[in-house]
N, C-alpha and C. Protein backbone atom coordinates (compact mmCIF):
# COMPACT_ATOMS: atom_id res chain seq x y z
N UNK A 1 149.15 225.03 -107.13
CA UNK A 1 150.32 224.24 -107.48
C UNK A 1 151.24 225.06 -108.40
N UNK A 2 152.28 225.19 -108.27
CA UNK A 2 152.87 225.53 -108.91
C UNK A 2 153.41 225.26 -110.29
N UNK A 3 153.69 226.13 -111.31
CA UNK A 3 154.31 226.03 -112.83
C UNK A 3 155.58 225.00 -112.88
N UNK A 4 155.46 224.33 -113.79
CA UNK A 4 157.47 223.94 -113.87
C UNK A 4 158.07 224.85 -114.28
N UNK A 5 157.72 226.02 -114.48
CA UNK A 5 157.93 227.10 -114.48
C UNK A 5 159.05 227.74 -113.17
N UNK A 6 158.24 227.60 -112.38
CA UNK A 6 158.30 228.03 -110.80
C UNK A 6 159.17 227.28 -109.93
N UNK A 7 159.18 225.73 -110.36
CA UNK A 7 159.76 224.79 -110.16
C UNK A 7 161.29 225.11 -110.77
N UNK A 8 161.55 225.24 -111.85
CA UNK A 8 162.82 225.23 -112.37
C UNK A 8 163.41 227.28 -111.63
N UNK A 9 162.40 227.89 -111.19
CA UNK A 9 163.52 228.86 -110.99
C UNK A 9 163.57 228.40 -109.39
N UNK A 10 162.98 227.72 -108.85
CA UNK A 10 163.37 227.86 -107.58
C UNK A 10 164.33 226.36 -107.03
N UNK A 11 164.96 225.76 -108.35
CA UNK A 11 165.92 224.55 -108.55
C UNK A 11 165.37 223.27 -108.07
N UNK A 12 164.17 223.43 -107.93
CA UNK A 12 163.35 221.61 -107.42
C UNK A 12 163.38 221.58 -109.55
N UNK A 13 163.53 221.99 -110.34
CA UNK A 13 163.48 221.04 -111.77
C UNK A 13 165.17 221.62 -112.39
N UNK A 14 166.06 221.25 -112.79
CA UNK A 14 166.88 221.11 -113.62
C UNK A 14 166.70 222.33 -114.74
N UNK A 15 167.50 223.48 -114.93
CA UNK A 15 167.89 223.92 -116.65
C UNK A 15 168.95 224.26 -116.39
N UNK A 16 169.23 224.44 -117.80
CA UNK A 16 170.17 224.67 -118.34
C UNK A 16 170.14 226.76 -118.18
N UNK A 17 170.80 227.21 -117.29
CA UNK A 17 170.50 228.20 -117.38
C UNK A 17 171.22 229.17 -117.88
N UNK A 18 170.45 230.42 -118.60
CA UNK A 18 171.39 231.09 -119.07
C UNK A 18 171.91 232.80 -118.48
N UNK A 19 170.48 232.84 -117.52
CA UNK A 19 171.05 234.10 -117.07
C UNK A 19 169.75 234.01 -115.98
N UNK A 20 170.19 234.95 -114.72
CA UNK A 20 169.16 235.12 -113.79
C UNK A 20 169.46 236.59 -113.03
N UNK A 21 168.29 237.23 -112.84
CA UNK A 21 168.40 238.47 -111.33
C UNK A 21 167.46 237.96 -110.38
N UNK A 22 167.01 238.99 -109.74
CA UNK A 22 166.30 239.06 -109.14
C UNK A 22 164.74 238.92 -109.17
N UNK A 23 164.18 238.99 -110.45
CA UNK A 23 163.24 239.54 -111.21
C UNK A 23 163.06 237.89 -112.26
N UNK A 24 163.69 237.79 -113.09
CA UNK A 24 163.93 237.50 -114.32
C UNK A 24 164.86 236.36 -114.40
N UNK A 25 164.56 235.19 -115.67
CA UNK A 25 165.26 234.02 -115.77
C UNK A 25 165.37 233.50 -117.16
N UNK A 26 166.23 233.18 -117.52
CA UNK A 26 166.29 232.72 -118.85
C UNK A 26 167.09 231.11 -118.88
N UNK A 27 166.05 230.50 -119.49
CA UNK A 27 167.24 229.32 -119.71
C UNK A 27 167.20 228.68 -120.84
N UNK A 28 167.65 227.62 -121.46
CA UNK A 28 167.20 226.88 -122.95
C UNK A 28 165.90 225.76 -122.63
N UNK A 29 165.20 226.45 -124.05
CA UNK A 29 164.29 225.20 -124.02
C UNK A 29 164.61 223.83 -124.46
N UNK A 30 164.33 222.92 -123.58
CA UNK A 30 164.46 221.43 -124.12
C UNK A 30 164.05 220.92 -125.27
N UNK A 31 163.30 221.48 -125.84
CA UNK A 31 162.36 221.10 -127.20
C UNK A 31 162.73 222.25 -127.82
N UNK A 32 164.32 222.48 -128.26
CA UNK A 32 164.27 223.56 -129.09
C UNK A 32 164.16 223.13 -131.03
N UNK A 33 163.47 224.53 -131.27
CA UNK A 33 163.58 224.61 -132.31
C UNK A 33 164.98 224.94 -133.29
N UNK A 34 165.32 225.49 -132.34
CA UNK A 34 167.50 225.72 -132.84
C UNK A 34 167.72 225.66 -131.56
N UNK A 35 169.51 225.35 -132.04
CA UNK A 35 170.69 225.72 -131.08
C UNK A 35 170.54 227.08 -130.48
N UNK A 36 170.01 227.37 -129.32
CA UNK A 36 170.11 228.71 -128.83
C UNK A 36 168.83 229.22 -128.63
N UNK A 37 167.82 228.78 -128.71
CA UNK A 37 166.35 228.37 -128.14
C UNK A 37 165.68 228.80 -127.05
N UNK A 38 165.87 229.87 -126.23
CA UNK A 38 165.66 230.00 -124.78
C UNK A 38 164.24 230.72 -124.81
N UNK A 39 164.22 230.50 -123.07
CA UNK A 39 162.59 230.65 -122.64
C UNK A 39 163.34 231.92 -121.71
N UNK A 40 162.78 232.56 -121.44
CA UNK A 40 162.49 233.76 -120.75
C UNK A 40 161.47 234.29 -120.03
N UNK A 41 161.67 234.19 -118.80
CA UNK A 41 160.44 234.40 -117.62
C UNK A 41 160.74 235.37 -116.78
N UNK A 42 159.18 235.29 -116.23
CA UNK A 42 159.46 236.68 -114.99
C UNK A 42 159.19 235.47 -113.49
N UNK A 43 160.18 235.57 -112.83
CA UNK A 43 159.67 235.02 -112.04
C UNK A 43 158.39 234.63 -110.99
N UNK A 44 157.97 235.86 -110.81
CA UNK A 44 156.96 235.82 -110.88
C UNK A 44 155.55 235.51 -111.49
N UNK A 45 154.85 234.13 -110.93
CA UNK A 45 154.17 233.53 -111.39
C UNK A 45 152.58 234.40 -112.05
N UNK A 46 152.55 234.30 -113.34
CA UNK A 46 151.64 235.01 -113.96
C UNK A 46 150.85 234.15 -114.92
N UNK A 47 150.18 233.60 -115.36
CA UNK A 47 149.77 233.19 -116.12
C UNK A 47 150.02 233.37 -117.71
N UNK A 48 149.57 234.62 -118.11
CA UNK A 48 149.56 235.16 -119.29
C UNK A 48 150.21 236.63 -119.10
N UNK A 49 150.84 236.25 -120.53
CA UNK A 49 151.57 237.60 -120.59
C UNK A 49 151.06 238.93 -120.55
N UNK A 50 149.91 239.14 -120.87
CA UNK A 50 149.53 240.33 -120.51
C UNK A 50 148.47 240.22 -119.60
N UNK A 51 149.00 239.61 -118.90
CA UNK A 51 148.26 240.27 -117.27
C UNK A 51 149.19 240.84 -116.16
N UNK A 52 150.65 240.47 -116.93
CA UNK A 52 151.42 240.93 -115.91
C UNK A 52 151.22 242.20 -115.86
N UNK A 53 151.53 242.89 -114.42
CA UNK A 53 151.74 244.25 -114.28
C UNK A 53 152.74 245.27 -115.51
N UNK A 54 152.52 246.41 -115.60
CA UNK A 54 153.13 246.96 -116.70
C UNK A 54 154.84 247.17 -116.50
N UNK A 55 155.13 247.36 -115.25
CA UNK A 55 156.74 247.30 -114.54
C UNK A 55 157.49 245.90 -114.82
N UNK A 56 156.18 244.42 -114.57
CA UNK A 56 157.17 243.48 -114.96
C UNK A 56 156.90 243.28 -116.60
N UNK A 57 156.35 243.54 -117.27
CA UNK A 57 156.28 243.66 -118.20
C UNK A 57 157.60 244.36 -119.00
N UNK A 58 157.66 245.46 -118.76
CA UNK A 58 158.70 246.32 -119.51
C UNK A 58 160.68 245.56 -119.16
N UNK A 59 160.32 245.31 -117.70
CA UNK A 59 161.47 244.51 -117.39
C UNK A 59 161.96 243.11 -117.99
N UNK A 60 160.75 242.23 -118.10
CA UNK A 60 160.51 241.26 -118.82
C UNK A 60 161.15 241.22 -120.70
N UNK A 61 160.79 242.45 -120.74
CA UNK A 61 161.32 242.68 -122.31
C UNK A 61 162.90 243.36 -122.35
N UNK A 62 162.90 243.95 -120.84
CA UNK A 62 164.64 244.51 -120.89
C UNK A 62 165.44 243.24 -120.81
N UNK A 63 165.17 242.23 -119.99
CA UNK A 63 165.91 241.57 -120.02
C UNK A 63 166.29 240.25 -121.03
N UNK A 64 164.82 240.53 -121.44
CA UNK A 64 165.00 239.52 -122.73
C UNK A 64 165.94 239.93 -123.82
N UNK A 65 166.14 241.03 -123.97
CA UNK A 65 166.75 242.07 -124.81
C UNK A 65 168.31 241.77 -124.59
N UNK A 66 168.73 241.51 -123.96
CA UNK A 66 169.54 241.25 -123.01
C UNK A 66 170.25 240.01 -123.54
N UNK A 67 169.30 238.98 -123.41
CA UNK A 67 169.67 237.88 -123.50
C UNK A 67 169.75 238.02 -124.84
N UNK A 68 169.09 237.98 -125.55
CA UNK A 68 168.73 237.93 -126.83
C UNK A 68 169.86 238.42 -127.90
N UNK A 69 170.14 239.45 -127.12
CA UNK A 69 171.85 240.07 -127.63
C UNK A 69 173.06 239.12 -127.63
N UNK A 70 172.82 238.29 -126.43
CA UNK A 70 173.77 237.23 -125.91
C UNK A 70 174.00 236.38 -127.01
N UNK A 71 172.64 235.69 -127.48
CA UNK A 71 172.55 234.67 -128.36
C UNK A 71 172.61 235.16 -129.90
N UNK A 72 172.54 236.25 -130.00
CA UNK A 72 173.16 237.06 -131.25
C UNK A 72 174.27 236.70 -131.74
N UNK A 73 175.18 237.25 -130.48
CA UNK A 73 176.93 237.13 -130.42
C UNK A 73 177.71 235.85 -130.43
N UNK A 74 176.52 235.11 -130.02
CA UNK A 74 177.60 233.57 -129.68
C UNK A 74 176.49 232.08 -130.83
N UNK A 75 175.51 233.17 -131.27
CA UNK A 75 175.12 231.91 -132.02
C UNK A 75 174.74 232.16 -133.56
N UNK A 76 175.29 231.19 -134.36
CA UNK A 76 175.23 231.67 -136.01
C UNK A 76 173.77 231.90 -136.36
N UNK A 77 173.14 232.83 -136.91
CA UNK A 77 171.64 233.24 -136.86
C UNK A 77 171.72 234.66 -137.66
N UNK A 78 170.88 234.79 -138.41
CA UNK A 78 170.72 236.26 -139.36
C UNK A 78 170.06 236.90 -138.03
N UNK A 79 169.09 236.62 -137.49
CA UNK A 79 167.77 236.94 -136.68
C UNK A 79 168.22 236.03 -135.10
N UNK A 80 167.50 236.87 -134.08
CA UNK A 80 167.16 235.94 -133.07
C UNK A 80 165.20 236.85 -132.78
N UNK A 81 164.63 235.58 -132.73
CA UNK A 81 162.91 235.91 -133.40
C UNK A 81 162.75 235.90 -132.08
N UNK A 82 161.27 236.78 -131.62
CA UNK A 82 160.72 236.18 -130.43
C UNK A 82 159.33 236.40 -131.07
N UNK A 83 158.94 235.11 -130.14
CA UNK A 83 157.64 234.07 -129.88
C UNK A 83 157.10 234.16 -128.83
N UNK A 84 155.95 234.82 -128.86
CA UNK A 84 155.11 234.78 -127.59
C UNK A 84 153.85 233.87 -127.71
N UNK A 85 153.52 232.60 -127.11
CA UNK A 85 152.60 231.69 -127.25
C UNK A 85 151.76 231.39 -126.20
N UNK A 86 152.29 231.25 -125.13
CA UNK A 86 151.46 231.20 -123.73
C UNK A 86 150.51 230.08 -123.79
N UNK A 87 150.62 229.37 -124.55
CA UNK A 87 149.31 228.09 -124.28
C UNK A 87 149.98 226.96 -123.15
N UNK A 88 151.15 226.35 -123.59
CA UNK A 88 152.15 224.96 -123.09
C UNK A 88 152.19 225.27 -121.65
N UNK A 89 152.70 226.24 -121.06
CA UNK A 89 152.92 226.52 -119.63
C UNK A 89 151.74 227.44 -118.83
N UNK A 90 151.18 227.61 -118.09
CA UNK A 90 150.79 228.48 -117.32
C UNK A 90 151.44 229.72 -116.57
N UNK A 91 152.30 230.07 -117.24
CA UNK A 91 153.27 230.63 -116.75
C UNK A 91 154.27 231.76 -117.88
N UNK A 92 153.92 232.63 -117.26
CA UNK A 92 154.56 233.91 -118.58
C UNK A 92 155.67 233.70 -119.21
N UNK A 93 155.90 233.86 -120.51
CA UNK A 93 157.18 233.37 -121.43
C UNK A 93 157.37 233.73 -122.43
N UNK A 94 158.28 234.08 -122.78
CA UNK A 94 159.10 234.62 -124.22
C UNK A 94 160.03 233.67 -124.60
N UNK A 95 159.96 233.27 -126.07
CA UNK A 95 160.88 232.00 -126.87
C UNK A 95 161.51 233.36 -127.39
N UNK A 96 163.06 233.08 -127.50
CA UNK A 96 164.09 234.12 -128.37
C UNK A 96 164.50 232.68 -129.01
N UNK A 97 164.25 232.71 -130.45
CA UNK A 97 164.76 231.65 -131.19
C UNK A 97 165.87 232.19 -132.09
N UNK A 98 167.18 231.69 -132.32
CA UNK A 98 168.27 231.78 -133.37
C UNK A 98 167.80 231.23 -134.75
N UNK A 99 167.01 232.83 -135.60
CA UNK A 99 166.79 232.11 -137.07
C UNK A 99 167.75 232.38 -138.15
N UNK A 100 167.52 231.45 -138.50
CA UNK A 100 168.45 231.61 -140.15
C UNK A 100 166.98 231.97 -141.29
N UNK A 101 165.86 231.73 -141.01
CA UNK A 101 164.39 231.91 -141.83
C UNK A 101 163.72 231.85 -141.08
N UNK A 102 162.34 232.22 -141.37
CA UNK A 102 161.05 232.38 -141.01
C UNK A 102 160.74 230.74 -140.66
N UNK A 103 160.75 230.09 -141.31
CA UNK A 103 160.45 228.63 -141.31
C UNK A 103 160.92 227.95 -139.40
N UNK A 104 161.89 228.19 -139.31
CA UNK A 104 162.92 228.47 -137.86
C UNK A 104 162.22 228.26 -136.81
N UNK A 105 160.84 229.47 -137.14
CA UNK A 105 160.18 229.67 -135.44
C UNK A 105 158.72 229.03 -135.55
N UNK A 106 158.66 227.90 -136.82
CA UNK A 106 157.76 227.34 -136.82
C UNK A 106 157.11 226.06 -135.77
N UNK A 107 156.64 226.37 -134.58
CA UNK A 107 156.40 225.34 -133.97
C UNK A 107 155.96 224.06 -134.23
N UNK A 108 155.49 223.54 -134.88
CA UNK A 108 154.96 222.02 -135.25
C UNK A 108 155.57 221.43 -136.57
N UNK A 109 157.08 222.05 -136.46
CA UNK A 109 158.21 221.39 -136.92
C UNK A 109 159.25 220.16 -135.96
N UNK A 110 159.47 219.57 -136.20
CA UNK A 110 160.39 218.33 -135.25
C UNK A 110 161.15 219.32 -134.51
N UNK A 111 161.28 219.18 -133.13
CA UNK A 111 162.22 219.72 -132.10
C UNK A 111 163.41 218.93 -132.55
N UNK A 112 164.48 220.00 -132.37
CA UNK A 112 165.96 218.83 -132.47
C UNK A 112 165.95 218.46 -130.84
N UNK A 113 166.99 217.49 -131.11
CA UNK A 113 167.74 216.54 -130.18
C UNK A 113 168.88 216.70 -129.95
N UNK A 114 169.50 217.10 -128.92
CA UNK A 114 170.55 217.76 -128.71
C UNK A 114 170.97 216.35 -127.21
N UNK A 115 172.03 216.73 -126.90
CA UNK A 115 172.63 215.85 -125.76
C UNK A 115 173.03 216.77 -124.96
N UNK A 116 173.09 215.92 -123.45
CA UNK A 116 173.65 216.99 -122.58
C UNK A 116 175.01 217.66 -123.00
N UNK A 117 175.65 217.07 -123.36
CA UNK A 117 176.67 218.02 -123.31
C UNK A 117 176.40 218.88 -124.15
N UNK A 118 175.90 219.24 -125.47
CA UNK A 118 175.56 220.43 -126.40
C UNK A 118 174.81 221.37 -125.39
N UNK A 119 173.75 221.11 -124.96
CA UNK A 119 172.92 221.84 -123.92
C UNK A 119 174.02 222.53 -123.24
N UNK A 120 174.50 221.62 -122.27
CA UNK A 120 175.76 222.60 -121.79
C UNK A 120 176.60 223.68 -122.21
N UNK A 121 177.08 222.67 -123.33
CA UNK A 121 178.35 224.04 -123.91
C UNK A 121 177.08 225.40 -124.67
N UNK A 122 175.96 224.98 -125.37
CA UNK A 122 175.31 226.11 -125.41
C UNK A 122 174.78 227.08 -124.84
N UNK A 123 174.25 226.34 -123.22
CA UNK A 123 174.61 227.85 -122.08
C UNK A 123 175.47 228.29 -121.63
N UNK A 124 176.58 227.39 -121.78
CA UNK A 124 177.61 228.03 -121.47
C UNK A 124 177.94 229.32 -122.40
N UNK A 125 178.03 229.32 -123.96
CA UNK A 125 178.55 229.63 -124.44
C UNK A 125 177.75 231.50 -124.36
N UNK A 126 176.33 231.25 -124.30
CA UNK A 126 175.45 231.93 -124.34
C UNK A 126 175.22 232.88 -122.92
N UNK A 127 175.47 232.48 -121.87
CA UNK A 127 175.70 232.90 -120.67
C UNK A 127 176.94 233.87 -120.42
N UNK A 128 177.90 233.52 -121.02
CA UNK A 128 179.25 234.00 -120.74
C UNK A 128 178.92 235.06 -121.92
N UNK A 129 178.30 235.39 -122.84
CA UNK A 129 178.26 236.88 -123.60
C UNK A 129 176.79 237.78 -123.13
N UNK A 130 176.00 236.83 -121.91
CA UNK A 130 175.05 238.09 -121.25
C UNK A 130 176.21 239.10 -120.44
N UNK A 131 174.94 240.27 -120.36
CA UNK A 131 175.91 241.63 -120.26
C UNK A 131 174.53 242.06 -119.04
């Protein structure tokens, strides 16, 4: 069965997306910890991050890099942190969180609540400065 993972890149689930190739997908997490919150995958269904092969691996981090720059430019943040956790999904993932502190990328802090339209204008805003 497949990940919602797998599900959302192949558009049977809804995101908010912020960038895609061939390879690689980024979109915002719903349960973010900040404005600018995104998950980052390889499309390719992997379980854990280091089992991926070492090619999607290195790509996996180019493009996060990528993004991550994006959400630099378009979102107020000293830091954009990454979080590698792998428990929630079955499915390989990188959190690039927008911190202002350490405190920021604390998971078992209250997720904000955002509305669709914030979601929106935040990939939007975040999408339009990937490079």
């Amino acid at each position: 069965m497949a990940s919602i993972f797998s599900k959302i890149v192949q558009g049977e689930i809804f995101s908010y997306k912020i960038a895609e190739d061939e390879n690689y997908y980024a979109f915002l997490d719903i349960f973010p910890l900040a404005k600018g919150h995104t998950l980052v995958i390889p499309k390719k269904e992997v379980d854990y991050l280091f089992d991926l092969d070492d090619e999607t691996l290195m790509g996996l981090t180019a493009f996060s890099k990528r993004v991550a720059k994006a959400i630099d430019k378009t979102i107020d943040c000293k830091r954009v942190g990454v979080v590698v956790l792998g428990l929630e999904v079955p499915h390989a993932h990188i959190h690039l969180i927008p911190l202002q502190s350490e405190a920021d990328a604390c998971f078992s802090k209250p997720k904000l609540k955002l509305s669709e339209e914030e979601f929106k204008t935040i990939a939007e805003k975040i999408s339009s400065a990937f490079e």
